[in-house]
C-alpha atoms as a PDB file:
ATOM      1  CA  UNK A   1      39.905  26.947 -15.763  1.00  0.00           C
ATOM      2  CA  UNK A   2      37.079  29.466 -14.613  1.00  0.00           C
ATOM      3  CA  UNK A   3      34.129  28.545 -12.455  1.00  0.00           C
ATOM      4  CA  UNK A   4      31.745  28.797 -15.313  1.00  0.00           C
ATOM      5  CA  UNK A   5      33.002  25.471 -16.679  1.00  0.00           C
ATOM      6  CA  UNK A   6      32.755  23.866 -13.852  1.00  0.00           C
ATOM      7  CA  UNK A   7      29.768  25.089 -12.891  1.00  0.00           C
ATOM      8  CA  UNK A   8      28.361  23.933 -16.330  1.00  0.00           C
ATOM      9  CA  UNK A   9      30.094  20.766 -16.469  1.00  0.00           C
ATOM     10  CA  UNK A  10      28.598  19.387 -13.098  1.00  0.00           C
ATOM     11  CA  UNK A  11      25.426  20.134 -14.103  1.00  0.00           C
ATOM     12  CA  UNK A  12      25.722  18.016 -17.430  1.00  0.00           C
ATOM     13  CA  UNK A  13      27.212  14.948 -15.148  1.00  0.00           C
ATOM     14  CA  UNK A  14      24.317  15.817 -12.403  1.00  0.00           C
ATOM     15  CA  UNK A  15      21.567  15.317 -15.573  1.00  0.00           C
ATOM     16  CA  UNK A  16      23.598  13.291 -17.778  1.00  0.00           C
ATOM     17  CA  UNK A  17      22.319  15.790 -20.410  1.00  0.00           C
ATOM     18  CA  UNK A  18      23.343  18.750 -22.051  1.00  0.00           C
ATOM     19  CA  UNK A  19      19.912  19.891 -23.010  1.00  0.00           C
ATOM     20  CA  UNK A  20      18.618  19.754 -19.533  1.00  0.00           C
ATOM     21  CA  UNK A  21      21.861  21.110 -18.472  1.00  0.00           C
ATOM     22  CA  UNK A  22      21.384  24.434 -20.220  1.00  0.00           C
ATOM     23  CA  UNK A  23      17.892  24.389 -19.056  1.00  0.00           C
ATOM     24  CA  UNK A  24      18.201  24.115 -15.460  1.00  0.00           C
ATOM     25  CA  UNK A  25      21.355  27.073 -15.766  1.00  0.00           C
ATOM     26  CA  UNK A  26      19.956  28.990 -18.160  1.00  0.00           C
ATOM     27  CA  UNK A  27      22.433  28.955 -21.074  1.00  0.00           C
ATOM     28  CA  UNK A  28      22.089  27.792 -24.522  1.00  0.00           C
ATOM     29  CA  UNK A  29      22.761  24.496 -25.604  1.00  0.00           C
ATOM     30  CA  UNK A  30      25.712  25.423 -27.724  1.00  0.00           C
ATOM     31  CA  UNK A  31      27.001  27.546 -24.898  1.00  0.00           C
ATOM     32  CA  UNK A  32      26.939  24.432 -22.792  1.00  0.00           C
ATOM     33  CA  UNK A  33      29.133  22.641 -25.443  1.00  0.00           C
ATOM     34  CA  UNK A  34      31.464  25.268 -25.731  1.00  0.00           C
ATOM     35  CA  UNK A  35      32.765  25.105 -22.168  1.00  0.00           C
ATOM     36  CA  UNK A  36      32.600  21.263 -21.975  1.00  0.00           C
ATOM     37  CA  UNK A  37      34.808  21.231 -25.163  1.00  0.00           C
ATOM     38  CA  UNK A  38      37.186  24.199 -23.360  1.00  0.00           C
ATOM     39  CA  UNK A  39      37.561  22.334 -20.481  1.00  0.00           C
ATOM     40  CA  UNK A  40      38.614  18.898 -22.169  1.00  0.00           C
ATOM     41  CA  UNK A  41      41.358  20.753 -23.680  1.00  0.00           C
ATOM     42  CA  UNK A  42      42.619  22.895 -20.594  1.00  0.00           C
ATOM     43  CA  UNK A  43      42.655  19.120 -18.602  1.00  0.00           C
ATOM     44  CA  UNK A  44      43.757  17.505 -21.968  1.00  0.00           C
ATOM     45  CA  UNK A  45      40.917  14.958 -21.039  1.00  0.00           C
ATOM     46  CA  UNK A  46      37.856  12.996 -22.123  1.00  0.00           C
ATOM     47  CA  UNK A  47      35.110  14.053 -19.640  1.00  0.00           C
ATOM     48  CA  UNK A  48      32.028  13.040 -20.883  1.00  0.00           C
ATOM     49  CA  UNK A  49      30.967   9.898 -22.697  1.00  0.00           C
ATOM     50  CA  UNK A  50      28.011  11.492 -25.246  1.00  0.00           C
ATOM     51  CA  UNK A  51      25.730   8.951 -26.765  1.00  0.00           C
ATOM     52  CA  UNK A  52      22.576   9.491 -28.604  1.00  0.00           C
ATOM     53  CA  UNK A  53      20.502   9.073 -25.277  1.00  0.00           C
ATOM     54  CA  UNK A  54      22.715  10.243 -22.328  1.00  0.00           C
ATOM     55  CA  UNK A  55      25.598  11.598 -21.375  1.00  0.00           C
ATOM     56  CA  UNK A  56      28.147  10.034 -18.745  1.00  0.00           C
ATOM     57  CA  UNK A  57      31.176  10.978 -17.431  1.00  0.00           C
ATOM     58  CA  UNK A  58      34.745   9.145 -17.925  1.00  0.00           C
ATOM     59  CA  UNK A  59      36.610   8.354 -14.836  1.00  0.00           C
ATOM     60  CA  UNK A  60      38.536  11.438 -14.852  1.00  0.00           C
ATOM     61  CA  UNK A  61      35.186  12.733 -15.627  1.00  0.00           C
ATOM     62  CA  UNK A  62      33.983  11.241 -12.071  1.00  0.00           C
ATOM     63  CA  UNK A  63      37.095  12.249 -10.106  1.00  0.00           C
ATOM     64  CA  UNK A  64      36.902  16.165 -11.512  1.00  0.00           C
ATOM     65  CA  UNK A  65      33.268  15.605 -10.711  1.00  0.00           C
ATOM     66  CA  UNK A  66      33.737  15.567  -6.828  1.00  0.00           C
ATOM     67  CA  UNK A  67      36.758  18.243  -6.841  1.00  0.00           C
ATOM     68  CA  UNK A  68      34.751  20.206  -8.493  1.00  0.00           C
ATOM     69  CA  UNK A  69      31.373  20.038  -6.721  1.00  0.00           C
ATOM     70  CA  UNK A  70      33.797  20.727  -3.516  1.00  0.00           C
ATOM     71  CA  UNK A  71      35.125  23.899  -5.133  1.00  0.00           C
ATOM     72  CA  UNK A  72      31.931  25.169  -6.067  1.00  0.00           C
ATOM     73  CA  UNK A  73      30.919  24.508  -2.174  1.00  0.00           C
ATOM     74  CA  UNK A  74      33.449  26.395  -1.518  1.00  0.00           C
ATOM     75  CA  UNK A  75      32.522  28.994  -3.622  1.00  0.00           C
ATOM     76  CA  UNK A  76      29.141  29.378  -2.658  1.00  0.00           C
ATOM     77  CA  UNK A  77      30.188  29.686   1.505  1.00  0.00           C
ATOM     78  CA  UNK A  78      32.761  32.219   0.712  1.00  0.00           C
ATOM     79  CA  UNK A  79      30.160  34.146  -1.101  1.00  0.00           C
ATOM     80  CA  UNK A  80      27.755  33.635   1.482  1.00  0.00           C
ATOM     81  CA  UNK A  81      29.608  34.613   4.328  1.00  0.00           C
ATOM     82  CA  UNK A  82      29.698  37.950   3.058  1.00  0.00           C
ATOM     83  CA  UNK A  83      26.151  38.038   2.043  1.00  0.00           C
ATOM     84  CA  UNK A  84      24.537  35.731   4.831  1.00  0.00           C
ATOM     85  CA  UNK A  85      21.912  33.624   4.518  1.00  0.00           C
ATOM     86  CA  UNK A  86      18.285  35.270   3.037  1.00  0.00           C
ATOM     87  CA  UNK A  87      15.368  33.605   1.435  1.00  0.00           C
ATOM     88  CA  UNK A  88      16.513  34.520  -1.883  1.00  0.00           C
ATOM     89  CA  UNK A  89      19.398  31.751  -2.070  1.00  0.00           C
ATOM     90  CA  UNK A  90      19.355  29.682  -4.707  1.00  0.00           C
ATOM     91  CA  UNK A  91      20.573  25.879  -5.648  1.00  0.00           C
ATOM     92  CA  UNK A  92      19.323  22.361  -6.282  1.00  0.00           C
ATOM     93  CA  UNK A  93      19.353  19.598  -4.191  1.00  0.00           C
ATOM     94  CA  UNK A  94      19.286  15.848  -5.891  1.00  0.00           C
ATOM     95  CA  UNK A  95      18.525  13.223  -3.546  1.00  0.00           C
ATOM     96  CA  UNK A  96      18.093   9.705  -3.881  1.00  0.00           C
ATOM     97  CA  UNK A  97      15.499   8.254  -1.170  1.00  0.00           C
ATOM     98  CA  UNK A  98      13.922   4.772  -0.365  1.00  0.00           C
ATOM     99  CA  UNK A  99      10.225   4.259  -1.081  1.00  0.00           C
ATOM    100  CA  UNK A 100       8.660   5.694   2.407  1.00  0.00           C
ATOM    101  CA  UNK A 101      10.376   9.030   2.293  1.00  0.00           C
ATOM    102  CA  UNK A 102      10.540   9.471  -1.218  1.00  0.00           C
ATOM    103  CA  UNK A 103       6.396   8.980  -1.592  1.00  0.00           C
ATOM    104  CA  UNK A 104       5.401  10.031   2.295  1.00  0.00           C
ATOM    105  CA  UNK A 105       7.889  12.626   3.856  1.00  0.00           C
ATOM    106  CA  UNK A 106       9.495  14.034   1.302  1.00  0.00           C
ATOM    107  CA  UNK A 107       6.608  15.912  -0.916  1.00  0.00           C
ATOM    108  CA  UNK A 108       5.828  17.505   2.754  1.00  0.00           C
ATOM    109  CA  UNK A 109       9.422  18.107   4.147  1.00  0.00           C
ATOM    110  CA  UNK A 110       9.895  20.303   0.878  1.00  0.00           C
ATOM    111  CA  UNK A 111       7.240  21.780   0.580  1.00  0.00           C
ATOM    112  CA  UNK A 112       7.818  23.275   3.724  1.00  0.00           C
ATOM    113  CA  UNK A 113      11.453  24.045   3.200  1.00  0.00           C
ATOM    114  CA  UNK A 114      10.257  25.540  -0.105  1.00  0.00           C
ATOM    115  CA  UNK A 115       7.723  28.365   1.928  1.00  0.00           C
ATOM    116  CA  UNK A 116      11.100  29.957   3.587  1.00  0.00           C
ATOM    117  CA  UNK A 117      13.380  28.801   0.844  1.00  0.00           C
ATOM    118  CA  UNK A 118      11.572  29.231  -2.432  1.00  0.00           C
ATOM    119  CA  UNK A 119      14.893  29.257  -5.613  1.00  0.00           C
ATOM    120  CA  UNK A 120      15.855  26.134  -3.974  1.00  0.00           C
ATOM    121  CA  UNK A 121      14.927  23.342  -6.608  1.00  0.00           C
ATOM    122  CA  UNK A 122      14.716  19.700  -5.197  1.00  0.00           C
ATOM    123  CA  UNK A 123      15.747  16.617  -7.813  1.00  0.00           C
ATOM    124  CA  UNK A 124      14.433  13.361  -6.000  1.00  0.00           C
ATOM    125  CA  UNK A 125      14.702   9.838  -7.403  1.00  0.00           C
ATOM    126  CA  UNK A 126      13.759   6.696  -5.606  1.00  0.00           C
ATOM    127  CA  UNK A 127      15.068   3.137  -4.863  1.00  0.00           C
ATOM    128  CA  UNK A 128      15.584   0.592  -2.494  1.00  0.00           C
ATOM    129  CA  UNK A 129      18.330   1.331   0.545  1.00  0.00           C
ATOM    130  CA  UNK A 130      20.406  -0.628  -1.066  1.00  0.00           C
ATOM    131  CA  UNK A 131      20.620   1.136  -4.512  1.00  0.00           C
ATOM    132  CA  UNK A 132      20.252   4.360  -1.897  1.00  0.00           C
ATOM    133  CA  UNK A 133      24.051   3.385  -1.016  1.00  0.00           C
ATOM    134  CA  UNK A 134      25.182   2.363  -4.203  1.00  0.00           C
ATOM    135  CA  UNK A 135      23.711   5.682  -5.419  1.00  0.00           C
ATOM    136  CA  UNK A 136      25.964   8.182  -2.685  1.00  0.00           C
ATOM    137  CA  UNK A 137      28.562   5.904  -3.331  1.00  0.00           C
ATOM    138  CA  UNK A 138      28.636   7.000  -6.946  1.00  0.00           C
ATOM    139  CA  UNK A 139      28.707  10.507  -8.618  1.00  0.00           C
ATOM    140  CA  UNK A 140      25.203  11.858  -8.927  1.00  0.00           C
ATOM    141  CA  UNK A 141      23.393  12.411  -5.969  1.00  0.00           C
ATOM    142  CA  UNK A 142      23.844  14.882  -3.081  1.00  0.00           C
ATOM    143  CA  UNK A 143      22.029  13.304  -0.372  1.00  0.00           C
ATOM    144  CA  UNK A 144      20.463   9.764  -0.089  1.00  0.00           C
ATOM    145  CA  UNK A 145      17.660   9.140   2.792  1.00  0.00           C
ATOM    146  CA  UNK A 146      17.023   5.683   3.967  1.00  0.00           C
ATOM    147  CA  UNK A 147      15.559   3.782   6.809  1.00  0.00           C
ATOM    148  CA  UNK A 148      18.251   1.459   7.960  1.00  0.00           C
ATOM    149  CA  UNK A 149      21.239   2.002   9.659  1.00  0.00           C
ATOM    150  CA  UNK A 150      24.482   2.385   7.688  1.00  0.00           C
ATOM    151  CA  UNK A 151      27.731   1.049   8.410  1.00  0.00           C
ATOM    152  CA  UNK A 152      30.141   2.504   5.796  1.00  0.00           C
ATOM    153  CA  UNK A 153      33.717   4.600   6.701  1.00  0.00           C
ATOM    154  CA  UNK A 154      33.074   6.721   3.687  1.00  0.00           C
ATOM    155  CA  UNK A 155      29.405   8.187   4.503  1.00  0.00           C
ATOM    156  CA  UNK A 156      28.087  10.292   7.254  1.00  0.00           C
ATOM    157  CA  UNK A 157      24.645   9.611   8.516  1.00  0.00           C
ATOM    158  CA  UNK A 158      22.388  11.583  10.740  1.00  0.00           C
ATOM    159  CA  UNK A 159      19.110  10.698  11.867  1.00  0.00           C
ATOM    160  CA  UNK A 160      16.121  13.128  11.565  1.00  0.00           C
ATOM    161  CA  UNK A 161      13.030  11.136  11.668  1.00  0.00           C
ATOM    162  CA  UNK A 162      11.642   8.531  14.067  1.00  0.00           C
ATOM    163  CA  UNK A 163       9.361   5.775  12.647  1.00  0.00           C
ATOM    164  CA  UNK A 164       7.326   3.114  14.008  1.00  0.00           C
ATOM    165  CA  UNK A 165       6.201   0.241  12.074  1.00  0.00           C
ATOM    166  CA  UNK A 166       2.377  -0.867  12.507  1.00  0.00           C
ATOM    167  CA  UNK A 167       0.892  -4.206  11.612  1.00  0.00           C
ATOM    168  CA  UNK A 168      -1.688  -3.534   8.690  1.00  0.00           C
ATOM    169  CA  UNK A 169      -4.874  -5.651   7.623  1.00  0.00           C
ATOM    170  CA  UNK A 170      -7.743  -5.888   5.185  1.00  0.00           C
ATOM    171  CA  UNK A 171     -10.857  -3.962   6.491  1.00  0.00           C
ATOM    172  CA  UNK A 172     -12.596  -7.164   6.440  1.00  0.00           C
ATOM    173  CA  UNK A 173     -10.213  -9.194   8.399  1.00  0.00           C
ATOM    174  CA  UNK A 174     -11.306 -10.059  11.406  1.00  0.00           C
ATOM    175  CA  UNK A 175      -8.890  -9.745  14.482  1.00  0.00           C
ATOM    176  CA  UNK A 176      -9.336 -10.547  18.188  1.00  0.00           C
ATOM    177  CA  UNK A 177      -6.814  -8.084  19.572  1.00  0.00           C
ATOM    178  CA  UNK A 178      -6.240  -9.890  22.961  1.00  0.00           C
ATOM    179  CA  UNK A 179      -5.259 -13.320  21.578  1.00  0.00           C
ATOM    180  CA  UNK A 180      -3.041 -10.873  18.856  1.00  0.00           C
ATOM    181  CA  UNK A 181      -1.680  -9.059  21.445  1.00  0.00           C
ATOM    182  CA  UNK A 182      -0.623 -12.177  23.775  1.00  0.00           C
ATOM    183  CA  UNK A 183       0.737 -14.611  20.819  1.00  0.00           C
ATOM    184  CA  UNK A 184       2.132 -12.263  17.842  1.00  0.00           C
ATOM    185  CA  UNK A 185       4.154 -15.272  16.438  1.00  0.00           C
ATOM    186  CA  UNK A 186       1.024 -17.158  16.220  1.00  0.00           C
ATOM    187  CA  UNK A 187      -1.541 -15.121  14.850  1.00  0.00           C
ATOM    188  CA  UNK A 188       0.760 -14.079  12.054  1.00  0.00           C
ATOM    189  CA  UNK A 189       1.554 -17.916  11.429  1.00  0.00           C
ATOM    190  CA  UNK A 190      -2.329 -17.970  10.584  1.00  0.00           C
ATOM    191  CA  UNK A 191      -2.085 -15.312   8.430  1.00  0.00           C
ATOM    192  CA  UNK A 192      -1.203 -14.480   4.728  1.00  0.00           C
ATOM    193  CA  UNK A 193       1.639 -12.416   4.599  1.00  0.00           C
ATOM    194  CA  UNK A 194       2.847  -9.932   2.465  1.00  0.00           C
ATOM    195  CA  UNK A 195       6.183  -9.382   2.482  1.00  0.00           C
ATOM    196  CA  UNK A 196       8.406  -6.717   1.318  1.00  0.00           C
ATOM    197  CA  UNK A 197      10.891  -7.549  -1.665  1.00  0.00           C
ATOM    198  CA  UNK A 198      14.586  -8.036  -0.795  1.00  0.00           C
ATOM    199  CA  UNK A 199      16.958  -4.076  -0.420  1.00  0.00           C
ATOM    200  CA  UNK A 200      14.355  -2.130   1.560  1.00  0.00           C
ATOM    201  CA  UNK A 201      15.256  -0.706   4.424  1.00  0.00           C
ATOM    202  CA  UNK A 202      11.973  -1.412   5.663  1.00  0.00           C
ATOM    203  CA  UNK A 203      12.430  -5.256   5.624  1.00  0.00           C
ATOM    204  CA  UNK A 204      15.441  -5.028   6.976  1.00  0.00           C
ATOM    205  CA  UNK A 205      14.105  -3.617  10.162  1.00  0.00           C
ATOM    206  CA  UNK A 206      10.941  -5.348  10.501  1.00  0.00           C
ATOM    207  CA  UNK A 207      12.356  -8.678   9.940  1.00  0.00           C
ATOM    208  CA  UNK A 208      14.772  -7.512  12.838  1.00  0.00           C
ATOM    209  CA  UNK A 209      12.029  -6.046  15.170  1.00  0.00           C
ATOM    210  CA  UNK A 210      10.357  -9.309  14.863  1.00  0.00           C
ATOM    211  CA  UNK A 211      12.966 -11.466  15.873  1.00  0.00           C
ATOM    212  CA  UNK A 212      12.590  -9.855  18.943  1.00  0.00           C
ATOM    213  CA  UNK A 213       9.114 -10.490  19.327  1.00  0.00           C
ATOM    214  CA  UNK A 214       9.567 -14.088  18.623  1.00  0.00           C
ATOM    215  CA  UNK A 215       8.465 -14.358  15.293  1.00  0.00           C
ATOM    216  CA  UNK A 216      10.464 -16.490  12.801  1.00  0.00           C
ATOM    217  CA  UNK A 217      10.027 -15.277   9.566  1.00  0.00           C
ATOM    218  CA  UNK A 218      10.985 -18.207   7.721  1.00  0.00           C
ATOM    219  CA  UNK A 219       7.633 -19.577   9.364  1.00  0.00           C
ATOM    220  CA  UNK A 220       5.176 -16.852   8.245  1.00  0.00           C
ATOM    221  CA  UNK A 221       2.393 -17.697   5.214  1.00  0.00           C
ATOM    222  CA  UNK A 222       4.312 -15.698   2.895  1.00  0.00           C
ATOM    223  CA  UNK A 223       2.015 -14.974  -0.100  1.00  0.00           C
ATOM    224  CA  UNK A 224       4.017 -12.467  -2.171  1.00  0.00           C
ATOM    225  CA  UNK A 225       7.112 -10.116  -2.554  1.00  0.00           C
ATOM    226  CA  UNK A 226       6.296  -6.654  -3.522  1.00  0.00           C
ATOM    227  CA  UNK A 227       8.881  -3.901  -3.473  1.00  0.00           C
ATOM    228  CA  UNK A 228       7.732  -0.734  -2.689  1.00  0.00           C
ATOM    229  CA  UNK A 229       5.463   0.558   0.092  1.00  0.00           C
ATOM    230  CA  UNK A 230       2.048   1.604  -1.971  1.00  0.00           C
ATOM    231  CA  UNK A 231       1.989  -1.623  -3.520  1.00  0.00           C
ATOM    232  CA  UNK A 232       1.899  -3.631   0.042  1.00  0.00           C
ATOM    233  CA  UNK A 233      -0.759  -1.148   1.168  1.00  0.00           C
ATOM    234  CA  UNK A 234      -2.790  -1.817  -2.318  1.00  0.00           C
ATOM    235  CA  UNK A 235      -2.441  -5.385  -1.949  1.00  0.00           C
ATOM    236  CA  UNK A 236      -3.369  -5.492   1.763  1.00  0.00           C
ATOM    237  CA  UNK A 237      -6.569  -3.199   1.050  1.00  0.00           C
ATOM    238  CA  UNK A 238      -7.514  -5.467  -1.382  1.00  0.00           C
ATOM    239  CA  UNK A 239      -7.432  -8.986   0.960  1.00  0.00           C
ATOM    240  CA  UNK A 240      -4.669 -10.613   0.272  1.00  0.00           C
ATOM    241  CA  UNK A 241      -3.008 -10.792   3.562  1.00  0.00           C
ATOM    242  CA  UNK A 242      -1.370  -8.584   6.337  1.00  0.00           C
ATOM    243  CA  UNK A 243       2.301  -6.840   6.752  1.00  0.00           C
ATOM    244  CA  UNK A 244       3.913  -4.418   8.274  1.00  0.00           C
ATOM    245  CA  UNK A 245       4.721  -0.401   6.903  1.00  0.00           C
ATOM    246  CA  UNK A 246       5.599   2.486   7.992  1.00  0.00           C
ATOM    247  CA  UNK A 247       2.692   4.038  10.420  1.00  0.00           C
ATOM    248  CA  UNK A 248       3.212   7.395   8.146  1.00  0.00           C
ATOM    249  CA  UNK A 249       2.387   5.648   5.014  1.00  0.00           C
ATOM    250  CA  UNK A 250      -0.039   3.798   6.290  1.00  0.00           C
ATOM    251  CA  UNK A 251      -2.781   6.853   7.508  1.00  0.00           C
ATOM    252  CA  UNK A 252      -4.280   7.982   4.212  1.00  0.00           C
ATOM    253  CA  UNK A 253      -4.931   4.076   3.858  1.00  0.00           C
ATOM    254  CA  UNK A 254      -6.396   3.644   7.391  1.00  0.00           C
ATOM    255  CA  UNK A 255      -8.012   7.611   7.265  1.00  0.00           C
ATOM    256  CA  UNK A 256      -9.861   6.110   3.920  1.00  0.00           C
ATOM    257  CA  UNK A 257     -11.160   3.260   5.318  1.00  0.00           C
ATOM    258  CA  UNK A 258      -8.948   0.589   3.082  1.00  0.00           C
ATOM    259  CA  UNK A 259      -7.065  -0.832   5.716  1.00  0.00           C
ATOM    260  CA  UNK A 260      -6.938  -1.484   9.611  1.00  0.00           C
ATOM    261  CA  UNK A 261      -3.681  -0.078  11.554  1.00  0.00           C
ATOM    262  CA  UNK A 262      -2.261  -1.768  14.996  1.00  0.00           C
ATOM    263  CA  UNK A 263       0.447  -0.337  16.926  1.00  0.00           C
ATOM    264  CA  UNK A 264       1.491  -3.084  18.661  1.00  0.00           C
ATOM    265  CA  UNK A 265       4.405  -1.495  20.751  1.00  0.00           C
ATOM    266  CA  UNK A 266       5.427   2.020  19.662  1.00  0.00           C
ATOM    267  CA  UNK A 267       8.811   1.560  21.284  1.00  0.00           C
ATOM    268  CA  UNK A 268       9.433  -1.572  19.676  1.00  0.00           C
ATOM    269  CA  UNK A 269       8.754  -0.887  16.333  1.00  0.00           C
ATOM    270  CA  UNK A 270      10.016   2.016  16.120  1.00  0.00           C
ATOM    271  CA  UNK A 271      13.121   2.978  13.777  1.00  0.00           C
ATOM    272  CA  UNK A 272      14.897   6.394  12.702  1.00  0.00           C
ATOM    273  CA  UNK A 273      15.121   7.297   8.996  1.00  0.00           C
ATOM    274  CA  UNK A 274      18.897   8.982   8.499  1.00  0.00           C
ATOM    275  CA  UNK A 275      20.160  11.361   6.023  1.00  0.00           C
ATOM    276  CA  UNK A 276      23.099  10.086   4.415  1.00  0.00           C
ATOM    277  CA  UNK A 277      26.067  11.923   2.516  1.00  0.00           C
ATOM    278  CA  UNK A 278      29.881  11.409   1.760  1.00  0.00           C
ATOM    279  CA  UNK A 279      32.479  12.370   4.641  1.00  0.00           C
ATOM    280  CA  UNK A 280      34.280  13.941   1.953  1.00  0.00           C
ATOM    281  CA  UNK A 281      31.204  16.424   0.404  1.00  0.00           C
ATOM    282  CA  UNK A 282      31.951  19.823   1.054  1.00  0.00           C
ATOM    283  CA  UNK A 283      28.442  21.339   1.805  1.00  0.00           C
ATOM    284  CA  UNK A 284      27.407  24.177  -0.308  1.00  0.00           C
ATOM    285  CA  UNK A 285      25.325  26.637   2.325  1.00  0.00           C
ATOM    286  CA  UNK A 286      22.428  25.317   0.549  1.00  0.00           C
ATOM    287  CA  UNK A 287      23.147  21.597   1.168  1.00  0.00           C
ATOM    288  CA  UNK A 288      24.213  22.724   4.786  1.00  0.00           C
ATOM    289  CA  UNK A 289      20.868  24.851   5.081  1.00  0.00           C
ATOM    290  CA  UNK A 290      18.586  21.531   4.189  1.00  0.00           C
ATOM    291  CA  UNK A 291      20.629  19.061   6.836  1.00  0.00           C
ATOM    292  CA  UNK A 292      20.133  21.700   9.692  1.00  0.00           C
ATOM    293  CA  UNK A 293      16.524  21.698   8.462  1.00  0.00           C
ATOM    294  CA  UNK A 294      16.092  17.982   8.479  1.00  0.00           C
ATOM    295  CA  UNK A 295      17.930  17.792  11.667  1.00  0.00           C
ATOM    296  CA  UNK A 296      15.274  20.070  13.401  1.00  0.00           C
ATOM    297  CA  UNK A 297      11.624  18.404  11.445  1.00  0.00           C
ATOM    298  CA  UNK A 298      11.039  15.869  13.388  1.00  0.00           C
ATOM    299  CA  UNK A 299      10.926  17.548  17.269  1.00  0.00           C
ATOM    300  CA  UNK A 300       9.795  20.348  15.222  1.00  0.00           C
ATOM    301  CA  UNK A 301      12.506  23.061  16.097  1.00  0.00           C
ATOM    302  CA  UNK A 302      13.096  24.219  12.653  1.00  0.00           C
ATOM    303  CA  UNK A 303      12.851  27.841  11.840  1.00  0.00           C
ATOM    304  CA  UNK A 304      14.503  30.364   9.816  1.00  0.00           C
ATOM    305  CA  UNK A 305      18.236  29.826  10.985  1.00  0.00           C
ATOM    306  CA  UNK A 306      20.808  32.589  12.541  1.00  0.00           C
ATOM    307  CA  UNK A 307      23.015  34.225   9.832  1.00  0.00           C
ATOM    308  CA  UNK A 308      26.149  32.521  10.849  1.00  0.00           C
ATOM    309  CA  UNK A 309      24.637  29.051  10.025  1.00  0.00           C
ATOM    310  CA  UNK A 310      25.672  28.282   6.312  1.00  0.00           C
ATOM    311  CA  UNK A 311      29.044  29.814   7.141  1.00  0.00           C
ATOM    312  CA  UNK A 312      28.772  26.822  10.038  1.00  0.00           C
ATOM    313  CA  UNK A 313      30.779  23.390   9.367  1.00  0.00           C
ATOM    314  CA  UNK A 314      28.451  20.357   9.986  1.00  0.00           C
END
């Protein structure tokens, strides 16, 4: 078994293609095949389902999937600790996020990471924080990003952003902030409400925050269940009630003019987005490289790191 065929068979599961397999490794399609079909008879195996659409792998397909990422992790620190870290490393990174990174921190986070790290190619997908789990759970992704807490013996979590969660309106909506401010539960029982659909993170913590503050939400004016963040913001600019988001997805909105923003108590409302991974990943010194960076964005410490940090176990 040589690294090559590993190396090309994880990034056939990771695309569930061969085509974009050979594309993203730069080897021919037929080159691709050839090591797939060497490797199912060194194992003596099935690996990969092939239909005319996708590709997906068996279950020993899945199980040499994670020994396999692990050994190339391994491969890739051993190399590095001899070369140490420089701005020419290379990789991808496939994360699965929730709406409010995936659409609002994300596209910025990278493209900052991207200005030291440039041959470091980013695969995001989006879903709810449920599906986020499911998703790490599974075989494909490297990193999920959610913002809930987690309670599961097989992931590790770390938080890297702080939150708050501000009360949005229409621009027309007229709103006497004292009486607001004194009697939350009842101004919002006056109000249409827009609420997010069930699996987001987000709902999860703002129905939490506002059990604390009194409000039932079984008694809010519940007009509609929309499930991702730009469409509560779209419906909201548009009249057809109030809700809550997260305060970073809600500024180009409010900077526009489309909406008005309240932050009715910063500490609160507030919530931390984590970074969430399996406790058995080995982290390849690129994967290792991105968690150190996340780790630092938010109280803005991140810079270029020391040379001994991708040989560094997180």
């Amino acid at each position: 078994m040589e690294m090559k065929q590993l190396e090309v068979f994880v990034a056939v599961v990771q695309h569930n293609s061969f085509s974009k397999a050979a594309d993203m490794i730069y080897l021919s399609q037929p080159t691709i095949s050839a090591h797939i079909s060497s490797l199912e008879s060194e194992i003596g195996a099935q690996l990969l389902i092939r239909s005319t659409k996708a590709v997906y792998p068996t279950q020993i397909g899945k199980d040499l999937f994670h020994r396999a990422k692990n050994i190339l992790a391994l491969r890739d620190e051993a190399i590095n600790s001899v070369n140490r870290v420089d701005p020419e490393m290379s990789g991808e990174i496939s994360i699965l996020a929730s709406s409010v990174p995936a659409q609002f921190l994300l596209p910025e986070i990278i493209t900052v990471f991207q200005k030291d790290y440039p041959h470091i190619v980013f695969d995001v997908h989006q879903a709810d924080s449920l599906q986020v789990i499911e998703g790490i759970l599974g075989y494909r992704y490297d990193f999920g990003i959610v913002g809930t807490s987690v309670n599961s013996r097989r992931l590790l979590t770390i938080p890297f952003y702080r939150d708050t969660l501000v009360m949005i309106t229409p621009r027309s909506m007229i709103v006497n902030k004292g009486e607001m401010y004194r009697d939350l539960p009842a101004f919002l029982r006056n109000k249409p409400f827009v609420m997010r659909g069930d699996g987001s993170g987000t709902r999860v913590e703002m129905e939490q925050l506002l059990h604390k503050q009194g409000v039932c939400v079984q008694n809010l004016n519940i007009v509609a269940y929309l499930h991702d963040t730009q469409s509560i913001l779209s419906a909201v600019s548009h009249g057809m009630g109030v809700s809550f988001v997260s305060k970073v997805a809600a500024s180009a909105y409010e900077k526009s003019g489309q909406i008005k923003v309240y932050d009715l108590d910063q500490q609160a409302f507030s919530r931390e987005l984590h970074v969430v991974f399996k406790k058995e990943m080995v982290l390849s010194p690129v994967q290792k490289l991105f968690v150190a960076y996340l780790e630092g964005y938010s109280s803005g410490l991140w810079k270029t790191p020391p040379e001994s940090l991708c040989t560094q176990q997180i």
